[in-house]
Protein backbone atom coordinates (compact mmCIF):
# COMPACT_ATOMS: atom_id res chain seq x y z
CA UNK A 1 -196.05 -180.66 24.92
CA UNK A 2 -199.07 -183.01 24.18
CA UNK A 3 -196.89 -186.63 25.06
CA UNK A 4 -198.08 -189.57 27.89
CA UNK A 5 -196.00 -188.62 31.21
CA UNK A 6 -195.77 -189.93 34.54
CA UNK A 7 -194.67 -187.46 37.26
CA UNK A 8 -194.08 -186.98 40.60
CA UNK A 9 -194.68 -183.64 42.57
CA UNK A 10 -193.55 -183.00 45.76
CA UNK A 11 -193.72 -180.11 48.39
CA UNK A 12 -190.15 -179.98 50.10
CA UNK A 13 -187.27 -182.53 49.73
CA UNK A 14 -188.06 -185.97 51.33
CA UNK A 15 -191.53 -184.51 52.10
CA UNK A 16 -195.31 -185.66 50.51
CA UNK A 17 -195.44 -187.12 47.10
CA UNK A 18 -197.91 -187.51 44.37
CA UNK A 19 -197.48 -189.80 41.73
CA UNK A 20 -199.68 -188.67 38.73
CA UNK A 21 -199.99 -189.21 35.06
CA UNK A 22 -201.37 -187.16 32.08
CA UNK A 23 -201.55 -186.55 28.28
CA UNK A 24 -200.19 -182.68 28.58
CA UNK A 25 -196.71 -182.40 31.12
CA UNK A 26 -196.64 -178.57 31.33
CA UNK A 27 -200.24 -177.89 31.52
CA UNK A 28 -200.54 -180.20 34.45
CA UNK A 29 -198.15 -179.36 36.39
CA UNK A 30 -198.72 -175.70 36.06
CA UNK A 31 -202.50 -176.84 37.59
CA UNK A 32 -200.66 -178.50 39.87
CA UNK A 33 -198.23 -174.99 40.72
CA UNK A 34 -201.47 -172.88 40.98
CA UNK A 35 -203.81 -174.86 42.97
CA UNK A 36 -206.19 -175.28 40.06
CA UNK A 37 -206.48 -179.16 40.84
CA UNK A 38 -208.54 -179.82 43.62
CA UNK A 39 -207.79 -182.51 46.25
CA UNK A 40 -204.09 -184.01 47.11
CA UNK A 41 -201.81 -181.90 45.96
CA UNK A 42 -203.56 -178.61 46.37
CA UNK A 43 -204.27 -180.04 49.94
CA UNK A 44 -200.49 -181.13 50.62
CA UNK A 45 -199.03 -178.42 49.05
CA UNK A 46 -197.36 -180.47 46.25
CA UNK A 47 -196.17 -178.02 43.59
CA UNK A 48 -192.39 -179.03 42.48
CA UNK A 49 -192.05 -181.32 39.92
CA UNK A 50 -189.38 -183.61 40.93
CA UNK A 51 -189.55 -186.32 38.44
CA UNK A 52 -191.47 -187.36 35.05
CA UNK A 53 -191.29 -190.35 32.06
CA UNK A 54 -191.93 -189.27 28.78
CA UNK A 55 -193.73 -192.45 27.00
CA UNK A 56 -194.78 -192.93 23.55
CA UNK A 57 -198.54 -194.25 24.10
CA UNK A 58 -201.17 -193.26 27.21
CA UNK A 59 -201.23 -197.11 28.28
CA UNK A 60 -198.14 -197.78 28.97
CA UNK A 61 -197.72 -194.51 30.74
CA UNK A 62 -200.63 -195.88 32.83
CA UNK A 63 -199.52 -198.72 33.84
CA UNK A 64 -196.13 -197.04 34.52
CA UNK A 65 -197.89 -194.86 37.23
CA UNK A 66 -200.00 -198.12 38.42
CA UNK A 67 -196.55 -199.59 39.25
CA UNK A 68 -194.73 -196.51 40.90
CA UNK A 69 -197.91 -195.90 42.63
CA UNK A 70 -197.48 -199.85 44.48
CA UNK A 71 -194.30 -199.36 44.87
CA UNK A 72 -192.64 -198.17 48.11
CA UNK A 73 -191.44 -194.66 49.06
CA UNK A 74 -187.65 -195.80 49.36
CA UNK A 75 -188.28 -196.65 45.35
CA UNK A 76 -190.57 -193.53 44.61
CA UNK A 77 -187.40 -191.21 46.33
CA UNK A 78 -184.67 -193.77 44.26
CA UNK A 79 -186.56 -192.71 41.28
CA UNK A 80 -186.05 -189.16 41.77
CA UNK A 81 -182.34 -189.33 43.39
CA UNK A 82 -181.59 -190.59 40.06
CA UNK A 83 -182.84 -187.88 37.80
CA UNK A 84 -182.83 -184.84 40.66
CA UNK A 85 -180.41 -185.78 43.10
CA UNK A 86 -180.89 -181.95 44.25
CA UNK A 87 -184.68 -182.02 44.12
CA UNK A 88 -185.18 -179.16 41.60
CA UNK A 89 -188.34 -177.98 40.16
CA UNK A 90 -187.99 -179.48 37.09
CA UNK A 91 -191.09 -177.07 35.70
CA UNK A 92 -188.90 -174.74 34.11
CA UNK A 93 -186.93 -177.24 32.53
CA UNK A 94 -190.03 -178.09 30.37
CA UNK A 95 -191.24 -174.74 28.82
């Protein structure tokens, strides 16, 4: 699936987030899932994906994560109540 996403991972409900973005959703994440990416999220433990934004171009998929990434944490967890009110792994939704 070779498309512009934003995501966020998390490691528990309510717990750390990490508000990434990338050119290839499923590959990532699953780098993300098996602690192939050092630093944050291998450190935090960050391995559901609990949200993501498909876009059509890498720019504005950038400066989608840009804002998210400013934003609070009350809008970062409003983002995902929206689309995961139960906090699923969303991974095996994609492949």
């Amino acid at each position: 699936m070779k498309q512009p996403a934003v995501y966020i991972m998390a490691n528990r409900r309510n717990g750390t987030l990490y508000t990434g973005v990338t050119s290839n959703l499923v590959q990532r994440v699953w780098q993300h899932r098996e602690g192939g990416v050092e630093g944050f999220t291998r450190r935090y433990g960050c391995k559901s994906l609990v949200w993501y934004e498909c876009h059509d171009e890498m720019l504005p998929a950038i400066q989608r994560e840009k804002q998210i990434k400013g934003g609070s944490r009350g809008r970062k967890l409003a983002l995902i109540e929206s689309m995961n009110p139960d906090w699923r792994d969303l991974y095996e939704d994609l492949i």
